[in-house]
PDB file of N, CA and C in Angstrom:
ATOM      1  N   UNK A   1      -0.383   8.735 -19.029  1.00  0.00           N
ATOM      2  CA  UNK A   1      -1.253   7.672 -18.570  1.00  0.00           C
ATOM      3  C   UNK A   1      -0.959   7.381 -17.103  1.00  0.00           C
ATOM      4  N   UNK A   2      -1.943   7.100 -16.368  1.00  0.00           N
ATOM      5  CA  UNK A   2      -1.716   7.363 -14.843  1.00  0.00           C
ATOM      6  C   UNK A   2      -1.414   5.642 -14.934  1.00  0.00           C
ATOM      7  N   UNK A   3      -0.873   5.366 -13.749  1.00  0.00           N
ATOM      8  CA  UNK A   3      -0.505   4.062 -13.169  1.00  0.00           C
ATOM      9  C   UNK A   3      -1.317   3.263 -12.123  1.00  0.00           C
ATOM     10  N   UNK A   4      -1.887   2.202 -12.484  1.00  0.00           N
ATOM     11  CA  UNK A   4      -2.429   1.616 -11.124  1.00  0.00           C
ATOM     12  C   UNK A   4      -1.426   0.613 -10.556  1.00  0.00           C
ATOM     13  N   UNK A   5      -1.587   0.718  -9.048  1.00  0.00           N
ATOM     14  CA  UNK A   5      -0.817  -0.218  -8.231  1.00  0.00           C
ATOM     15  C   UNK A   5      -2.130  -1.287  -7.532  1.00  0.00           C
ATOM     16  N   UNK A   6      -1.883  -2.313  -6.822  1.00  0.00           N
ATOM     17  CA  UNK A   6      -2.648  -3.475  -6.310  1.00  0.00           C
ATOM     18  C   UNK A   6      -1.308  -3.850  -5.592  1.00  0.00           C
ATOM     19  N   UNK A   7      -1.638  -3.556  -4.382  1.00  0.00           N
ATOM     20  CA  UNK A   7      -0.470  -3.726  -3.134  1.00  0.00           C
ATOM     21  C   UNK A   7      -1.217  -5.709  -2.443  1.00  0.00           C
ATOM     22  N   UNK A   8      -0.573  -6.472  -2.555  1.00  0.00           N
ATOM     23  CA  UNK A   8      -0.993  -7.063  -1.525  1.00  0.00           C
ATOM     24  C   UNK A   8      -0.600  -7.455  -0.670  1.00  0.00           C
ATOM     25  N   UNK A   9      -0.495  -7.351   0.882  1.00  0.00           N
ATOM     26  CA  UNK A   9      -0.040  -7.586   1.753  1.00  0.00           C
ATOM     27  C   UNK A   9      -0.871  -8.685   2.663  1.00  0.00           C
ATOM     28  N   UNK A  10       0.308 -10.310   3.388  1.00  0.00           N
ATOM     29  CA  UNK A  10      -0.450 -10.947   3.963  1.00  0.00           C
ATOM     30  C   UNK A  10       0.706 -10.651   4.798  1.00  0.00           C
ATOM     31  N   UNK A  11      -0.070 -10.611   6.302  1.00  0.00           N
ATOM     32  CA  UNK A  11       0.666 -10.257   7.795  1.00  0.00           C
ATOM     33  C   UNK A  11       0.592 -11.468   8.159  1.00  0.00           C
ATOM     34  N   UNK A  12       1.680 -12.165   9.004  1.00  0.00           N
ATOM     35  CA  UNK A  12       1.535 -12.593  10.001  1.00  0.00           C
ATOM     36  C   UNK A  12       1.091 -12.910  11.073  1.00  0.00           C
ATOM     37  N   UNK A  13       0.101 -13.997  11.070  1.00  0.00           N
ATOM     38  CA  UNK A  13      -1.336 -13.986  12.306  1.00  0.00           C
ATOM     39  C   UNK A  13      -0.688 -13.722  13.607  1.00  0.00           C
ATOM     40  N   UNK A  14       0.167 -13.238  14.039  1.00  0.00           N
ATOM     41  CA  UNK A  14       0.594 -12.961  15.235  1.00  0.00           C
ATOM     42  C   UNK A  14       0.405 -11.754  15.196  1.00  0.00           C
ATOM     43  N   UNK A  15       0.830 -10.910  13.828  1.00  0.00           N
ATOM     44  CA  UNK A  15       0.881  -9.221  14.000  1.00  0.00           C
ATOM     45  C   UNK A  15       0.203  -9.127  12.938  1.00  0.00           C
ATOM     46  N   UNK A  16      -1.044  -9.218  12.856  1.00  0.00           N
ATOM     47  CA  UNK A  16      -2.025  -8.679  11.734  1.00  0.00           C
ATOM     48  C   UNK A  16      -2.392  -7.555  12.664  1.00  0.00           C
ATOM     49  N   UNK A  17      -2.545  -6.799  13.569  1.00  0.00           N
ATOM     50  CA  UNK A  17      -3.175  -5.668  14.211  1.00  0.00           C
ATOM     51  C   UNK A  17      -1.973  -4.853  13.974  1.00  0.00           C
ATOM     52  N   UNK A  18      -0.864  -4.594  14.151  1.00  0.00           N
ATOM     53  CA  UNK A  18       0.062  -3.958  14.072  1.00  0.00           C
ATOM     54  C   UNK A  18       0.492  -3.597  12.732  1.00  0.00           C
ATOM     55  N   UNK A  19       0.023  -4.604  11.310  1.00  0.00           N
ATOM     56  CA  UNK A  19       0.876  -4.320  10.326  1.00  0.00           C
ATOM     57  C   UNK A  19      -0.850  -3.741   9.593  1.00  0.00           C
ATOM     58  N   UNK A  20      -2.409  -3.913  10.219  1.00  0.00           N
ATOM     59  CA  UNK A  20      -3.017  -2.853   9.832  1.00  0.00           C
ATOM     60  C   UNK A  20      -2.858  -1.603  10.598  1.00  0.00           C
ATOM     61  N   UNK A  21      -2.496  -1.636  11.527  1.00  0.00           N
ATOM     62  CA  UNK A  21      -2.364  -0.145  11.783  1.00  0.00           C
ATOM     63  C   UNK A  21      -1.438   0.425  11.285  1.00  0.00           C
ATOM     64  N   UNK A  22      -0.485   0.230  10.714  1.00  0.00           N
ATOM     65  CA  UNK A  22       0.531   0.956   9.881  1.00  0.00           C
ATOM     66  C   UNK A  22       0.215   1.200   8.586  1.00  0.00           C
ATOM     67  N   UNK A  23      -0.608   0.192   7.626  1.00  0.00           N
ATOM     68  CA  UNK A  23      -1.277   0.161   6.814  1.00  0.00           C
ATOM     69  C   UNK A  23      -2.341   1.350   6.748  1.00  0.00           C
ATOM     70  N   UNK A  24      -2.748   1.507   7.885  1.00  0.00           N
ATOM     71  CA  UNK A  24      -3.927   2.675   8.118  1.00  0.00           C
ATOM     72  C   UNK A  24      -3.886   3.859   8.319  1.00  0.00           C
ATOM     73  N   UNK A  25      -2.342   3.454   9.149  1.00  0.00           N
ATOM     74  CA  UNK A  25      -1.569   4.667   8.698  1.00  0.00           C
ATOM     75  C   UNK A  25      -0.724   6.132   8.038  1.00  0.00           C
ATOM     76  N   UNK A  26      -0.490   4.937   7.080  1.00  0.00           N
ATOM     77  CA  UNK A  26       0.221   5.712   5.260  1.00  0.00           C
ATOM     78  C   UNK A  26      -1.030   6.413   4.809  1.00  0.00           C
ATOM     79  N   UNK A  27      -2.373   6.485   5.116  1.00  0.00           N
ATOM     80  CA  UNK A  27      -3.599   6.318   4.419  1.00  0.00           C
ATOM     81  C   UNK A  27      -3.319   7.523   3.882  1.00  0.00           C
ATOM     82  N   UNK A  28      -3.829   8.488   5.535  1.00  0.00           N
ATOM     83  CA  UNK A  28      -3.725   9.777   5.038  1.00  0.00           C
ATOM     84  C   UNK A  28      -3.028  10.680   4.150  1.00  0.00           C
ATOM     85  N   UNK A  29      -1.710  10.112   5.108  1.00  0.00           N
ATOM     86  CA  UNK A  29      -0.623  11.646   4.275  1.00  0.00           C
ATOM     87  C   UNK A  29      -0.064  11.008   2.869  1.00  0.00           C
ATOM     88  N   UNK A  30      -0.646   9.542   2.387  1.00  0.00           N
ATOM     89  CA  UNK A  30      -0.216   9.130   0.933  1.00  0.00           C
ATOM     90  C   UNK A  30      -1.534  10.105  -0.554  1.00  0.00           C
ATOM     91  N   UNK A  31      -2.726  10.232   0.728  1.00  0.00           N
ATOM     92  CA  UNK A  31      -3.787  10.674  -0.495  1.00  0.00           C
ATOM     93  C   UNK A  31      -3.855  12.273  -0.194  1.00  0.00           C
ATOM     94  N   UNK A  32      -2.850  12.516   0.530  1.00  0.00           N
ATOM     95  CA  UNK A  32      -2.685  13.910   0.568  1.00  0.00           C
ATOM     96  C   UNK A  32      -1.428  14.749  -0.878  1.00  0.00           C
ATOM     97  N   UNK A  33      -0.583  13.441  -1.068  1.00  0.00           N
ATOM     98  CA  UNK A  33       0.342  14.061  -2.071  1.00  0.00           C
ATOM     99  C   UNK A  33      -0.060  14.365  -3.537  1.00  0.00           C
ATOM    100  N   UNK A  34       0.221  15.426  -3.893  1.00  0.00           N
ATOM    101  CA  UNK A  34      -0.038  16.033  -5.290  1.00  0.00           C
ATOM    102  C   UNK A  34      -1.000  14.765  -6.538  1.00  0.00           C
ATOM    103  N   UNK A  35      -0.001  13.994  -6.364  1.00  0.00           N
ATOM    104  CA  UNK A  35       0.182  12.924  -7.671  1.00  0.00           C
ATOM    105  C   UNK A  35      -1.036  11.635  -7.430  1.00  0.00           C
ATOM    106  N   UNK A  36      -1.065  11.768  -5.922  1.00  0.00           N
ATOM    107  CA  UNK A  36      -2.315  10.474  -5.777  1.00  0.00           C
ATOM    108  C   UNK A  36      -3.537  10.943  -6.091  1.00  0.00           C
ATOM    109  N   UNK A  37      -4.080   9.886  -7.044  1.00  0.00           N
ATOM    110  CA  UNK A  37      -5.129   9.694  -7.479  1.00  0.00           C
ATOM    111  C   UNK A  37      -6.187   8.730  -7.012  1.00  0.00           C
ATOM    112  N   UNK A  38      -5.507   7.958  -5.948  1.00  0.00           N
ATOM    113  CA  UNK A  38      -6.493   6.956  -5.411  1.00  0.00           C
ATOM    114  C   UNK A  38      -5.658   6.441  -4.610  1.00  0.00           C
ATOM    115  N   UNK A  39      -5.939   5.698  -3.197  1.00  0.00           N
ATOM    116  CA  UNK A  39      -5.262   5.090  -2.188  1.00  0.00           C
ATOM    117  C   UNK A  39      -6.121   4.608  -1.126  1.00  0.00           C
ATOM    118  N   UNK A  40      -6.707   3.557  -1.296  1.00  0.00           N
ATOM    119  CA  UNK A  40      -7.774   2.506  -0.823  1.00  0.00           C
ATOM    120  C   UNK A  40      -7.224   1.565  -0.211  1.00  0.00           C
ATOM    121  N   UNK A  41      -7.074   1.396   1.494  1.00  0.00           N
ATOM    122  CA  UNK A  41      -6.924  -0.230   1.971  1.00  0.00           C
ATOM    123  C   UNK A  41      -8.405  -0.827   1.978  1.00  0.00           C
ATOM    124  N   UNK A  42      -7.478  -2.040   1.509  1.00  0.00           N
ATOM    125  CA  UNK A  42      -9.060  -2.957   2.230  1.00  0.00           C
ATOM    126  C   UNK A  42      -8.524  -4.016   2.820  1.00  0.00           C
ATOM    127  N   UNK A  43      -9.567  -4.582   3.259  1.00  0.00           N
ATOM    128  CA  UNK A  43      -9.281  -6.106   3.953  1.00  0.00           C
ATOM    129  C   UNK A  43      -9.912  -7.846   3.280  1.00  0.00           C
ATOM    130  N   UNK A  44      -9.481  -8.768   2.835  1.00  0.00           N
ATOM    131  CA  UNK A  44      -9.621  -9.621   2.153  1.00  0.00           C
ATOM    132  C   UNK A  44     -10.977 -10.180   3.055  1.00  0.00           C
ATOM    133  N   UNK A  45     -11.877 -10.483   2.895  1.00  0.00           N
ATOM    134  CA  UNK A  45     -13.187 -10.813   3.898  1.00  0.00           C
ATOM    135  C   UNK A  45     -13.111 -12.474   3.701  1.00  0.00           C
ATOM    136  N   UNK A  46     -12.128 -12.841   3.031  1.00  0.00           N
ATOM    137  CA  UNK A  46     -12.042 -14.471   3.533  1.00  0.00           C
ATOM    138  C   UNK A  46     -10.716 -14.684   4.159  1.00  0.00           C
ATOM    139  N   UNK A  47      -9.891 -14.135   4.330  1.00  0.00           N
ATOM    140  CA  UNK A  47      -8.466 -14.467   4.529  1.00  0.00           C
ATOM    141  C   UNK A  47      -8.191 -13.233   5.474  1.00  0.00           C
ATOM    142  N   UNK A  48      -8.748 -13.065   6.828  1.00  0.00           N
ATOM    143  CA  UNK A  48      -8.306 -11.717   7.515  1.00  0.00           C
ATOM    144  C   UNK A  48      -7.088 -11.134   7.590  1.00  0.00           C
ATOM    145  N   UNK A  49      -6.752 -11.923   7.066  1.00  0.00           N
ATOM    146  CA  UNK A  49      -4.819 -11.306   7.223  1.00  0.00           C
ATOM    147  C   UNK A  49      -4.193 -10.560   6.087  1.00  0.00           C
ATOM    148  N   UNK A  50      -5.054 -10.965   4.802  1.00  0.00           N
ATOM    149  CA  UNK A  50      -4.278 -10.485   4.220  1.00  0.00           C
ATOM    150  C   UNK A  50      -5.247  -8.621   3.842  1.00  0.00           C
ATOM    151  N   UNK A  51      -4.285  -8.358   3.398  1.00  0.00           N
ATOM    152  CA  UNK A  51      -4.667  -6.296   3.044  1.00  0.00           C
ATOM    153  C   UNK A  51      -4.411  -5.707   1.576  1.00  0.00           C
ATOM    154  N   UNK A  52      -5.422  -5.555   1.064  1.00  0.00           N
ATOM    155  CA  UNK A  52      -5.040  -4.991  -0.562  1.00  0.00           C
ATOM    156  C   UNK A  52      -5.297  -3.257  -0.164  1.00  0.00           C
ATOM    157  N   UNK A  53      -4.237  -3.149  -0.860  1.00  0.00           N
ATOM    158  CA  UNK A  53      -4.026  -1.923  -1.161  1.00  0.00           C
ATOM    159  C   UNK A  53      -4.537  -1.308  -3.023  1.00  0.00           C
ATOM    160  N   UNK A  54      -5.394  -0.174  -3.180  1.00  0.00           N
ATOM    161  CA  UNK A  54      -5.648  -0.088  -4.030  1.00  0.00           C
ATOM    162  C   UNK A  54      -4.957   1.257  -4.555  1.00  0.00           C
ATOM    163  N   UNK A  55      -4.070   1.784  -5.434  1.00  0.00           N
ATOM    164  CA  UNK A  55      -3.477   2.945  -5.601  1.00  0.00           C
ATOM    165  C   UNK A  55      -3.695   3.610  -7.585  1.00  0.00           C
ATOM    166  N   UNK A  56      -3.466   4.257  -7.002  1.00  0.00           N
ATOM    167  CA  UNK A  56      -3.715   5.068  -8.718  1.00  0.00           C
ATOM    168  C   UNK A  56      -2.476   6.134  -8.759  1.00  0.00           C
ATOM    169  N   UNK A  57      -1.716   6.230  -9.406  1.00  0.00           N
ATOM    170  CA  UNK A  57      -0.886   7.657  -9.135  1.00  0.00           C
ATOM    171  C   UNK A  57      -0.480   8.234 -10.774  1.00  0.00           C
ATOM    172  N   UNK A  58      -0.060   9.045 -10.747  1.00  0.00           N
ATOM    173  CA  UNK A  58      -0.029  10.222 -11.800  1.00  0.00           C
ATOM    174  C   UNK A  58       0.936   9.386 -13.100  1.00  0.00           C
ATOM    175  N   UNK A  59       1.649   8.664 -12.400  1.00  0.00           N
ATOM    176  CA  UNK A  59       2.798   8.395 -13.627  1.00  0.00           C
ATOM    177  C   UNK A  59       3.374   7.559 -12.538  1.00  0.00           C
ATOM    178  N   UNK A  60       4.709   6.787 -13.241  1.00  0.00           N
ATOM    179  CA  UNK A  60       5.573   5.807 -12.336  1.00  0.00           C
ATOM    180  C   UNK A  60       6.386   6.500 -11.078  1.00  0.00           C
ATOM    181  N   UNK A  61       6.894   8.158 -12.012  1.00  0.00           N
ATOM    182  CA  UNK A  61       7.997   9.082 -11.215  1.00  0.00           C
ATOM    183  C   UNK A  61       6.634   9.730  -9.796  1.00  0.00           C
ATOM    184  N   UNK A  62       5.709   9.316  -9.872  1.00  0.00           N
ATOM    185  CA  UNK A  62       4.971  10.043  -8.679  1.00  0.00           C
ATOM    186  C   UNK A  62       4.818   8.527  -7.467  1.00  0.00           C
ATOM    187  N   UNK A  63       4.684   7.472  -7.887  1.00  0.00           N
ATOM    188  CA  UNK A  63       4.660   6.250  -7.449  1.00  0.00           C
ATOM    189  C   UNK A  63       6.243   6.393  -6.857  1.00  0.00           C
ATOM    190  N   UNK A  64       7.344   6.303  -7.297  1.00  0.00           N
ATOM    191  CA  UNK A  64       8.476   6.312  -6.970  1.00  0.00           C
ATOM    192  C   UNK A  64       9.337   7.209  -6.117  1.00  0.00           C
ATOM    193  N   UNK A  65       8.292   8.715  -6.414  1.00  0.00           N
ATOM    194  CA  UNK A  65       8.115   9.437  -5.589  1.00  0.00           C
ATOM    195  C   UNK A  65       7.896   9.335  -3.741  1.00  0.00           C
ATOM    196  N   UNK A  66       6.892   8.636  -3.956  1.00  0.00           N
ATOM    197  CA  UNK A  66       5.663   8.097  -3.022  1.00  0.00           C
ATOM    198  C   UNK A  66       7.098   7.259  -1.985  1.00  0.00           C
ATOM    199  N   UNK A  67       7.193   6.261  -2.063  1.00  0.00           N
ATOM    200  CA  UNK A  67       8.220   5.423  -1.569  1.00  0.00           C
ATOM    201  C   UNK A  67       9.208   5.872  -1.262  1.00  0.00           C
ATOM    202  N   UNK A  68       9.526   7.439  -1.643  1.00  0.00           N
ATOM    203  CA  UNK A  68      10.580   8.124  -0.564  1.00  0.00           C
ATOM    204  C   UNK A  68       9.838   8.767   0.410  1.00  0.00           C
ATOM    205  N   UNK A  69       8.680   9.085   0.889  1.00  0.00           N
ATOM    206  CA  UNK A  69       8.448  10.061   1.364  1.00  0.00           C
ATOM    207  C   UNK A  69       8.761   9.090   2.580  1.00  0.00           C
ATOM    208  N   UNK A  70       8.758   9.872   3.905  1.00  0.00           N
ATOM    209  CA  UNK A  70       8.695   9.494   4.921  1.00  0.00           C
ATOM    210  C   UNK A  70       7.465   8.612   6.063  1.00  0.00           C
ATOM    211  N   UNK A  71       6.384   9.170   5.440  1.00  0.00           N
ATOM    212  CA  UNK A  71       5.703   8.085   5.882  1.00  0.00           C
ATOM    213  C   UNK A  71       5.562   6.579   4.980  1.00  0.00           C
ATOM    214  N   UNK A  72       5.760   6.502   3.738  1.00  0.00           N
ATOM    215  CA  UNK A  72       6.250   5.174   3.236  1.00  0.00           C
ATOM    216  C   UNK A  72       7.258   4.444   4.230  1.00  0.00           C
ATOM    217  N   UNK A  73       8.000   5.176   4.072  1.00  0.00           N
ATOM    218  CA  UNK A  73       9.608   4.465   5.053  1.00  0.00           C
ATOM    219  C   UNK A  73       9.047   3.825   6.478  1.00  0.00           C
ATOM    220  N   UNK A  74       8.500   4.840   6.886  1.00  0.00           N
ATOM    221  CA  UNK A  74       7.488   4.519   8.463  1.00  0.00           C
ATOM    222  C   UNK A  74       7.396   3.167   8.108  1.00  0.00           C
ATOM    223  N   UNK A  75       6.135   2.902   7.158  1.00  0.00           N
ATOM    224  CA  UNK A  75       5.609   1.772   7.201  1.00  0.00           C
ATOM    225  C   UNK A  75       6.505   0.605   6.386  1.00  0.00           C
ATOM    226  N   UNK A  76       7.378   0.501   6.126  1.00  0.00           N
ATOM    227  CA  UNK A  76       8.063  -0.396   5.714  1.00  0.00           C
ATOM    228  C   UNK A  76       9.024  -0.557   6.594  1.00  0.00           C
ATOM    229  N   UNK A  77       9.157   0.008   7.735  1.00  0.00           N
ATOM    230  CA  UNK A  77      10.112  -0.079   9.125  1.00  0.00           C
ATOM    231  C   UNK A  77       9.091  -0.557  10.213  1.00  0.00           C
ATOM    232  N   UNK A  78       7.995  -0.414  10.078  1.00  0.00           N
ATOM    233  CA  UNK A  78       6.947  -0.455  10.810  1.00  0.00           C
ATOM    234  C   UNK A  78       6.198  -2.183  11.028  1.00  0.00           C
ATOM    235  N   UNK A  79       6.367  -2.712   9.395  1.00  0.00           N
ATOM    236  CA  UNK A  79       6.019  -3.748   9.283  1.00  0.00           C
ATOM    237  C   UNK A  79       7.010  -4.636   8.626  1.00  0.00           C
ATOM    238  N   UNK A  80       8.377  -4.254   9.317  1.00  0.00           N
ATOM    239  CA  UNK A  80       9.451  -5.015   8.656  1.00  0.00           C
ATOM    240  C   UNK A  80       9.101  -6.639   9.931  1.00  0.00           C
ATOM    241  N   UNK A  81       9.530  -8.004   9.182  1.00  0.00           N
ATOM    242  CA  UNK A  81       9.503  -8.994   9.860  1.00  0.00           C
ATOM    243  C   UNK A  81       8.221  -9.497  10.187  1.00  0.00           C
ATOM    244  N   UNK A  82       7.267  -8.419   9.922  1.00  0.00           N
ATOM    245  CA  UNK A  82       5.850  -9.114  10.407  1.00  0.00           C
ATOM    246  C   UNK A  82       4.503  -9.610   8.977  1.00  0.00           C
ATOM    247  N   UNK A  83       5.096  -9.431   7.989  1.00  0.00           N
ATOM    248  CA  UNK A  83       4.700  -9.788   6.803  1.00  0.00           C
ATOM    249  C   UNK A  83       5.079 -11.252   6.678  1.00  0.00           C
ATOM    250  N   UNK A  84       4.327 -12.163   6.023  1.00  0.00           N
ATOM    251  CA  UNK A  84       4.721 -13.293   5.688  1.00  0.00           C
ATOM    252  C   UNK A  84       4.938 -13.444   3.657  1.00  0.00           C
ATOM    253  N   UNK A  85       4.318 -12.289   3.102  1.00  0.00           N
ATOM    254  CA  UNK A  85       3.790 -12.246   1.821  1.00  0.00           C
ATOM    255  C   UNK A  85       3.917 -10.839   1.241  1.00  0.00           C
ATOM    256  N   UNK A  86       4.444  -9.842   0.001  1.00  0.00           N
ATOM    257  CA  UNK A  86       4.259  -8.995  -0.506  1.00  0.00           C
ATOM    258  C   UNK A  86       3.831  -8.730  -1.845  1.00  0.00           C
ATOM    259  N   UNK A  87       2.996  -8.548  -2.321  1.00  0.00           N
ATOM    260  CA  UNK A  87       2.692  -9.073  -3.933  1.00  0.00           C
ATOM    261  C   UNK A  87       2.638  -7.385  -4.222  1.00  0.00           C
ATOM    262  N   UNK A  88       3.459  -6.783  -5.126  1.00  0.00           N
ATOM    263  CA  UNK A  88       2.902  -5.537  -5.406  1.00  0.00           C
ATOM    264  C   UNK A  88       2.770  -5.812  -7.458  1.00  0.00           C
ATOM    265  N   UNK A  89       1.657  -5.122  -7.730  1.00  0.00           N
ATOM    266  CA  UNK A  89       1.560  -5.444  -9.212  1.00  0.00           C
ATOM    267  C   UNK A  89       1.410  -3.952  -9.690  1.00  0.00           C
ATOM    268  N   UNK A  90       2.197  -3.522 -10.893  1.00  0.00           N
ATOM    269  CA  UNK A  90       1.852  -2.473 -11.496  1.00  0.00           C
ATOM    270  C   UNK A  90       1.216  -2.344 -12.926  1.00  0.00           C
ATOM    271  N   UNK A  91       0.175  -1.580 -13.034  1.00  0.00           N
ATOM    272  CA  UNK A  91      -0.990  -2.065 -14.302  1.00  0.00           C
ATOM    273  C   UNK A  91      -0.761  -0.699 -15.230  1.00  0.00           C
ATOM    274  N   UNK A  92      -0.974  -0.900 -16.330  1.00  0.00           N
ATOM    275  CA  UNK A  92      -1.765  -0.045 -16.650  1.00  0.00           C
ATOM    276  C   UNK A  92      -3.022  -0.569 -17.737  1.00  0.00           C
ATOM    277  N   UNK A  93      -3.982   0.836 -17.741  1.00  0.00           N
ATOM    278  CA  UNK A  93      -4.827   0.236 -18.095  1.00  0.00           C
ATOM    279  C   UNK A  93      -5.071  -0.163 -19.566  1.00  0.00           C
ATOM    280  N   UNK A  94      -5.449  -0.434 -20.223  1.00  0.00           N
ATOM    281  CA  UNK A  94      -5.332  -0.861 -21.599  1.00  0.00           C
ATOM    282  C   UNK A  94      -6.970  -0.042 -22.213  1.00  0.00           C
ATOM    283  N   UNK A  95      -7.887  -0.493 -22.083  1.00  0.00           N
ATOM    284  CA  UNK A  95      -9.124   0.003 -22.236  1.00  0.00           C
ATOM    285  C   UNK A  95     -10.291   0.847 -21.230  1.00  0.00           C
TER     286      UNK A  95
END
């Protein structure tokens, strides 16, 4: 059963440009790995700051995977201190 993730990230109105571009970042080389099945930013259209992340991945060990690779690390070095908020939720689906 594949895993969904719901990343939410609220930046810091000082560095909301900096912590989407890192965000925009991971995009590519995260929906390039084997195991991703989905990897969607978006942007909250009432609350500009904050950034959902939408993810799907193969199993937990491909998710866990994911968070070593090096561009993960990027962006969690990238947007260290400039987050005010991290909500990450892991689902699965039921029906």
């Amino acid at each position: 059963m594949t895993l969904i993730v719901v990343a939410t990230i609220d930046a810091q109105p000082q560095h909301v440009d900096a912590v989407r571009a890192a965000l925009e970042a991971v995009v590519p080389p995260s929906r390039a790995e084997s195991a991703c099945l989905r990897y969607e930013l978006h942007v909250d259209n009432k609350i500009p700051t904050r950034f959902i992340m939408l993810e799907e991945w193969a199993d937990t060990a491909a998710l866990r995977a994911h968070e070593a690779t090096p561009h993960f690390l990027t962006l969690v070095a990238a947007t260290d201190g400039k987050v005010a908020r991290i909500d990450v939720a892991e689902l699965s689906k039921l029906k």
